[in-house]
C-alpha atoms as a PDB file:
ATOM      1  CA  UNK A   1     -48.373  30.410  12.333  1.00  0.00           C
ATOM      2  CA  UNK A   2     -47.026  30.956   9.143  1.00  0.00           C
ATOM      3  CA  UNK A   3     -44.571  34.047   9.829  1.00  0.00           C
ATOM      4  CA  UNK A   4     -43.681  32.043  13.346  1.00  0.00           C
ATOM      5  CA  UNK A   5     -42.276  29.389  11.213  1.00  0.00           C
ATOM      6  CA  UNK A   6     -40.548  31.937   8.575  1.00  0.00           C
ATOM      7  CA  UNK A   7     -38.990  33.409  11.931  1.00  0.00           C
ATOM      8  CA  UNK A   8     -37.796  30.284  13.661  1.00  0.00           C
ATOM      9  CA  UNK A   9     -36.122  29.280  10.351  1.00  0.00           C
ATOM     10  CA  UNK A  10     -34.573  32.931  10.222  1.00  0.00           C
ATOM     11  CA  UNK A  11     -33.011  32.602  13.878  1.00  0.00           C
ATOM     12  CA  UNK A  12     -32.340  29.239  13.233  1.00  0.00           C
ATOM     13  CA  UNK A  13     -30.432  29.633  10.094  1.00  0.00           C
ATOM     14  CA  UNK A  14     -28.427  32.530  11.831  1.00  0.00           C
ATOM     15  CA  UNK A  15     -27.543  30.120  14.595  1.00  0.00           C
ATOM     16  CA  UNK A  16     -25.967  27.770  12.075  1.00  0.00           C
ATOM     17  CA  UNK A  17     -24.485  30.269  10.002  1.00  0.00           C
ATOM     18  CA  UNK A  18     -22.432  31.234  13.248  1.00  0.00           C
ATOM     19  CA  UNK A  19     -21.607  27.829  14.179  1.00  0.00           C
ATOM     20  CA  UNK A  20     -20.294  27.364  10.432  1.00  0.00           C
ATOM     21  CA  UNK A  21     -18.426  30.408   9.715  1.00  0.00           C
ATOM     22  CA  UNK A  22     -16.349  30.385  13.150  1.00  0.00           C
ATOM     23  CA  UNK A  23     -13.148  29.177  13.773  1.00  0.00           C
ATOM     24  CA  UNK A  24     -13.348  26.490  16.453  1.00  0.00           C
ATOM     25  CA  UNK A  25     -11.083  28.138  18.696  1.00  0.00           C
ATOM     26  CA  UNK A  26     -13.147  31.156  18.751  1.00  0.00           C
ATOM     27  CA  UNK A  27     -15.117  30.587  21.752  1.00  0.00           C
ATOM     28  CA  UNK A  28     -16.070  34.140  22.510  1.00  0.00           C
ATOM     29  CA  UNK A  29     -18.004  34.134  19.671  1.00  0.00           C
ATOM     30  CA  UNK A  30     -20.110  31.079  20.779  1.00  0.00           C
ATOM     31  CA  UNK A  31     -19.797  32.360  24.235  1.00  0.00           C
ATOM     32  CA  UNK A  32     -21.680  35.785  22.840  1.00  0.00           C
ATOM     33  CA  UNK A  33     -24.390  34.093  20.524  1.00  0.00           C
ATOM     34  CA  UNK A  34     -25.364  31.269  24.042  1.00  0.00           C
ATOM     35  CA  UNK A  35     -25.185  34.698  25.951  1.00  0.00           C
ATOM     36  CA  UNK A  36     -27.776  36.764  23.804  1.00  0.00           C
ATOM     37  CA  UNK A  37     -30.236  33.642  23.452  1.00  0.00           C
ATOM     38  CA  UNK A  38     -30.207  33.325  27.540  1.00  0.00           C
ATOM     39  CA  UNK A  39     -30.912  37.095  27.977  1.00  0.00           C
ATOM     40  CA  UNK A  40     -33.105  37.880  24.882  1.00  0.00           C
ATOM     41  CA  UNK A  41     -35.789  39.180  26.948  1.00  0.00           C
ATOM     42  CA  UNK A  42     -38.582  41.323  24.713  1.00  0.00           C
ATOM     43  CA  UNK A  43     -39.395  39.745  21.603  1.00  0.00           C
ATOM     44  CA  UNK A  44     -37.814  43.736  20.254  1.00  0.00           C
ATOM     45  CA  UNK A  45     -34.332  42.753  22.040  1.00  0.00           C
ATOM     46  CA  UNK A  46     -34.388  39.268  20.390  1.00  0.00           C
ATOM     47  CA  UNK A  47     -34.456  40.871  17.392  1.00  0.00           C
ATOM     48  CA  UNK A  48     -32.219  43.039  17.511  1.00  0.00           C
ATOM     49  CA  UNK A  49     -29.475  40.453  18.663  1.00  0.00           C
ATOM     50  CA  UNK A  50     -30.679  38.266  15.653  1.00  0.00           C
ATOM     51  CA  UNK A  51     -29.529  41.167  13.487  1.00  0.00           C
ATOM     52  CA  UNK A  52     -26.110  41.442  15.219  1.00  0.00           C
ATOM     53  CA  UNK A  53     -25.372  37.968  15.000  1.00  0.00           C
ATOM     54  CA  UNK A  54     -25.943  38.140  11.505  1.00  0.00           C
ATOM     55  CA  UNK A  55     -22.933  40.702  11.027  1.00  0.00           C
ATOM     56  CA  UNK A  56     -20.925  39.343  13.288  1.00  0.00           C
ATOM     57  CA  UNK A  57     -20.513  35.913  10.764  1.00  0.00           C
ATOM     58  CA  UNK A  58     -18.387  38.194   8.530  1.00  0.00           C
ATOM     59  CA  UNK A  59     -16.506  40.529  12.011  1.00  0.00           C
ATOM     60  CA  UNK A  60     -13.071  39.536  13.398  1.00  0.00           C
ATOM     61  CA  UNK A  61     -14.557  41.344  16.724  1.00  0.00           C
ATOM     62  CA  UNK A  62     -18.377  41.738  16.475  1.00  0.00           C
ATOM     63  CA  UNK A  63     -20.138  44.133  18.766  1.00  0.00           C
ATOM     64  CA  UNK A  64     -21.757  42.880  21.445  1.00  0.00           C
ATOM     65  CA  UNK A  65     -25.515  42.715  21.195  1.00  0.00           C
ATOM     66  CA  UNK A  66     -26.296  43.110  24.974  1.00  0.00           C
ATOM     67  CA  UNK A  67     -24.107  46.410  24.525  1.00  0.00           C
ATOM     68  CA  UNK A  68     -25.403  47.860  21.485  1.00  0.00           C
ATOM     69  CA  UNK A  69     -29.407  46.809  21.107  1.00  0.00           C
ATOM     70  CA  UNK A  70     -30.321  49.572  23.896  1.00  0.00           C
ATOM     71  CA  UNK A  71     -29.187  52.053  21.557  1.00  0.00           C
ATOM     72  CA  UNK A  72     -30.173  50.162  18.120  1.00  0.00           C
ATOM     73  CA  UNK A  73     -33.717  49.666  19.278  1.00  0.00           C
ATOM     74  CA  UNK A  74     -33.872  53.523  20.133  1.00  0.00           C
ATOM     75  CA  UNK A  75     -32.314  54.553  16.526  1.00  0.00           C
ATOM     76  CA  UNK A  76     -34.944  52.016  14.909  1.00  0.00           C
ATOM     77  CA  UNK A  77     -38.253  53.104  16.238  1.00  0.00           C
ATOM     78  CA  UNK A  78     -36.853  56.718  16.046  1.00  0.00           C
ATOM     79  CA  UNK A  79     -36.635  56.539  12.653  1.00  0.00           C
ATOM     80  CA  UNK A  80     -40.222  54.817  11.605  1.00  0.00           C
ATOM     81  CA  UNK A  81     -42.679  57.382  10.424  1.00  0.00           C
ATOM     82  CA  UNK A  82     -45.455  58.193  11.192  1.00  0.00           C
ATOM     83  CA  UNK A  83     -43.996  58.201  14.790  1.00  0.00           C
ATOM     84  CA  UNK A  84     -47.433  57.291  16.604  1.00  0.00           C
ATOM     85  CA  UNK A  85     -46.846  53.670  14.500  1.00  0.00           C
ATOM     86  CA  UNK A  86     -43.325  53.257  15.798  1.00  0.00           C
ATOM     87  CA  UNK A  87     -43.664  50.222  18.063  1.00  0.00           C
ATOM     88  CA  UNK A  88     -41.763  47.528  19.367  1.00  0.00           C
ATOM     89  CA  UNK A  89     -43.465  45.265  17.399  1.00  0.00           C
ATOM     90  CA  UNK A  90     -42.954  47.268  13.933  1.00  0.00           C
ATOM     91  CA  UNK A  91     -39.254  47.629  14.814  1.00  0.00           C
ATOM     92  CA  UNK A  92     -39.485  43.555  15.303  1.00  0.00           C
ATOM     93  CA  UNK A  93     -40.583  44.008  11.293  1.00  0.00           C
ATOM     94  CA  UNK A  94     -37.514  46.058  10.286  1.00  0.00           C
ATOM     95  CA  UNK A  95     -34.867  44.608  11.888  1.00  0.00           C
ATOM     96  CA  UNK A  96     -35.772  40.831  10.972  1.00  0.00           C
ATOM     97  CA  UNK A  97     -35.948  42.226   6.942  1.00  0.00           C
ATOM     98  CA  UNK A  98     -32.687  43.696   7.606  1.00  0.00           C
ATOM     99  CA  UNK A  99     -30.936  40.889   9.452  1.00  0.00           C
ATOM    100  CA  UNK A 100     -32.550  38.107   5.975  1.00  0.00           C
ATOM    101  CA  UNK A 101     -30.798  41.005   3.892  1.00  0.00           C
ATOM    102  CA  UNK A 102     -27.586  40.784   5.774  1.00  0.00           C
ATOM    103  CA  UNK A 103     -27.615  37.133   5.730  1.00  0.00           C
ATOM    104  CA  UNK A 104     -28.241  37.035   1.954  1.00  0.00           C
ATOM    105  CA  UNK A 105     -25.257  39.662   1.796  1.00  0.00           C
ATOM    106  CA  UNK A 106     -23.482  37.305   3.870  1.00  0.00           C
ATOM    107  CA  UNK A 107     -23.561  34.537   1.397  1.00  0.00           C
ATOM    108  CA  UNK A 108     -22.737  36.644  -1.287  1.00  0.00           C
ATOM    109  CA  UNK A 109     -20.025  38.080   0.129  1.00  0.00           C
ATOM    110  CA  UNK A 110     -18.216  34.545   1.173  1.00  0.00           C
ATOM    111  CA  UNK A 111     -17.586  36.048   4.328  1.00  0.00           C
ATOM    112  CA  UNK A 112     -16.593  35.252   7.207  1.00  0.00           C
ATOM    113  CA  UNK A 113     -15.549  36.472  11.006  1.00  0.00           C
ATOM    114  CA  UNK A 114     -12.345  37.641   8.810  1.00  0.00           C
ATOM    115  CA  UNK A 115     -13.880  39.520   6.828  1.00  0.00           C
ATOM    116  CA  UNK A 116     -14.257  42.633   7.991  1.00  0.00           C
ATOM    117  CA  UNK A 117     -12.418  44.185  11.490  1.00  0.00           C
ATOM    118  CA  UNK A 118     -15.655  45.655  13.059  1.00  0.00           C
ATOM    119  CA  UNK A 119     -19.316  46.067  12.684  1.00  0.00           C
ATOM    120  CA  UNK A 120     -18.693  49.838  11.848  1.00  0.00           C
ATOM    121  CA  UNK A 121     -16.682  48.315   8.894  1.00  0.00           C
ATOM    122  CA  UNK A 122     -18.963  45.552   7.749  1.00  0.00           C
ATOM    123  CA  UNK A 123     -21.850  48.591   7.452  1.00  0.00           C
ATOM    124  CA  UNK A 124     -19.432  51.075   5.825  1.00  0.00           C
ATOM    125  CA  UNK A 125     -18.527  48.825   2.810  1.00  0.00           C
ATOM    126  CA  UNK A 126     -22.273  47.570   2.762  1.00  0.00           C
ATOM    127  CA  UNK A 127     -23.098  51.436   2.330  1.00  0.00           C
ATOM    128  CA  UNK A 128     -20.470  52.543  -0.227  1.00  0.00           C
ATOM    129  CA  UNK A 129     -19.521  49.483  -1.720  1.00  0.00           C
ATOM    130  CA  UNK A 130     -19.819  48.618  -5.710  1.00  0.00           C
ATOM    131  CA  UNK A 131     -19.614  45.180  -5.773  1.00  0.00           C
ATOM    132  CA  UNK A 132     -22.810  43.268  -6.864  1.00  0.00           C
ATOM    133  CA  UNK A 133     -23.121  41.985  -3.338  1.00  0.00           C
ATOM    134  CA  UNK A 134     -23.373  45.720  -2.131  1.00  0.00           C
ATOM    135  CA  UNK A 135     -25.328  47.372  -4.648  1.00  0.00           C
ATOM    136  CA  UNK A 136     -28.033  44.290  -4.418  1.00  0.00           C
ATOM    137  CA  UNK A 137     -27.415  44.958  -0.378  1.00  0.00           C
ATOM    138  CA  UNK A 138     -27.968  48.468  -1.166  1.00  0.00           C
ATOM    139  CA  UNK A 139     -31.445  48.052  -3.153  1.00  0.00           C
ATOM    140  CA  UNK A 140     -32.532  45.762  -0.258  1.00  0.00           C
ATOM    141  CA  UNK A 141     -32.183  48.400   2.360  1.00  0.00           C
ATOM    142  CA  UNK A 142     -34.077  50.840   0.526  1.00  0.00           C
ATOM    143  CA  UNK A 143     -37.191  47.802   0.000  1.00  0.00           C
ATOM    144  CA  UNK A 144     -36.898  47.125   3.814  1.00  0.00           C
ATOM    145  CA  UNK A 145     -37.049  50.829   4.854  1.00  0.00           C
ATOM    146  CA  UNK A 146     -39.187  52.097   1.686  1.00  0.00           C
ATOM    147  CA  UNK A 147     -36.994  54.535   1.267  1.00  0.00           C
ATOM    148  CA  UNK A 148     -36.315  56.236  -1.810  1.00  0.00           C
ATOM    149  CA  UNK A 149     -40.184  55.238  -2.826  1.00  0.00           C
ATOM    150  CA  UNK A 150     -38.932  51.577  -2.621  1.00  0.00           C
ATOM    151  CA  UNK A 151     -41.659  49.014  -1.492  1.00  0.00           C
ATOM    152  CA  UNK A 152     -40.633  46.585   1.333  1.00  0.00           C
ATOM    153  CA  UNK A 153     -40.522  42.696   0.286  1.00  0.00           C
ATOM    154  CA  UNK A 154     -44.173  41.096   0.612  1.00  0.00           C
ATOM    155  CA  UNK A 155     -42.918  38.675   3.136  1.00  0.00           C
ATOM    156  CA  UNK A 156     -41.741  41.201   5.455  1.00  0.00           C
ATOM    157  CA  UNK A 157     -44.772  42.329   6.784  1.00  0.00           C
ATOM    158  CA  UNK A 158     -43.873  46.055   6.522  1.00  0.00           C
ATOM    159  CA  UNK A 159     -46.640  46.902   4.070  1.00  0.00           C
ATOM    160  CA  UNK A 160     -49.280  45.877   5.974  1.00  0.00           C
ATOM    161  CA  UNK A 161     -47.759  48.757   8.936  1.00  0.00           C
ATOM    162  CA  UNK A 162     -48.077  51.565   6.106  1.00  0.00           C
ATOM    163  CA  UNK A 163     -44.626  52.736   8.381  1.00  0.00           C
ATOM    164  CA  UNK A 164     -41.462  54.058   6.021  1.00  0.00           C
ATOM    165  CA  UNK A 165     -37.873  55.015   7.875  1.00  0.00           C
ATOM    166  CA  UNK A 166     -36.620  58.328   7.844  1.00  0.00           C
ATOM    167  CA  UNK A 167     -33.635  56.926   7.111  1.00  0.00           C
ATOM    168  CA  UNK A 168     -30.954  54.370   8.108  1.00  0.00           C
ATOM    169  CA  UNK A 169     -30.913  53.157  10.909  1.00  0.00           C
ATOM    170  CA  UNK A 170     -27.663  52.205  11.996  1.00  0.00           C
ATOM    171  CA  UNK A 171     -25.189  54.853   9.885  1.00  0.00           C
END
């Protein structure tokens, strides 16, 4: 009951971070975010979309989730080890730590849909950058994904899968 609660606040604090960081004449944006909650369908696909909508608060022209989950979701659960523990359900784990990373990079950042031109970008500079924002975006990945002997946050509920990544995900 307790991580159902930690999950509606997640989605619904990405909900109002979109409705508060775009411009009211962007409608496509609000068209896209009232498009992915209608066709959500697995709880895998939800998440996914909750993880694009949290970069595309700080993207001029986000991807679109229905577009580019099919493929996400593959890259995710193709990169948890041991693969016989990559479920849908695990990848559910990763991508909601990575989308409450995102959305603390977010707020660091001051973003907004101005921010960066594309997705592609928004990962890039997460990835290389030196700012404090990045390099504390930085250690996070490596906690979510235990990579580079990192341990995942204990709210995440990645230890408890004894998974790791193989690497990142979405490079």
């Amino acid at each position: 009951m307790e991580r159902m609660m930690m999950v509606f606040f997640l989605f619904m604090g990405i909900v109002g971070l979109d409705f508060a960081c775009s411009k009211k004449s962007n409608g496509d944006s609000n068209s896209e975010l009232f498009s992915s909650l209608l066709s959500q369908g697995s709880p895998v696909q939800a998440a996914c979309q909750r993880f694009i909508l949290t970069e595309a608060n700080c993207v001029a022209v986000a991807d679109s989730s229905l577009n580019v989950c099919p493929s996400l979701i593959t890259r995710m659960k193709g990169q948890i080890l041991p693969r016989e523990l990559s479920t849908d359900a695990v990848a559910v784990l990763y991508f909601d730590c990575f989308s409450k990373i995102n959305l603390a990079y977010n707020v660091a950042k001051a973003c907004n849909q101005n921010s960066f031109p594309s997705n592609s970008e928004y990962r890039r500079v997460q990835r290389t950058g030196t700012s404090p924002a990045e390099t504390s975006w930085q250690e996070a990945l490596n906690q979510c994904g235990s990579l580079e002997n990192a341990v995942p946050p204990a709210d995440s509920g990645l230890r408890e899968t004894d998974t790791i990544l193989g690497s990142d995900p979405f490079q």
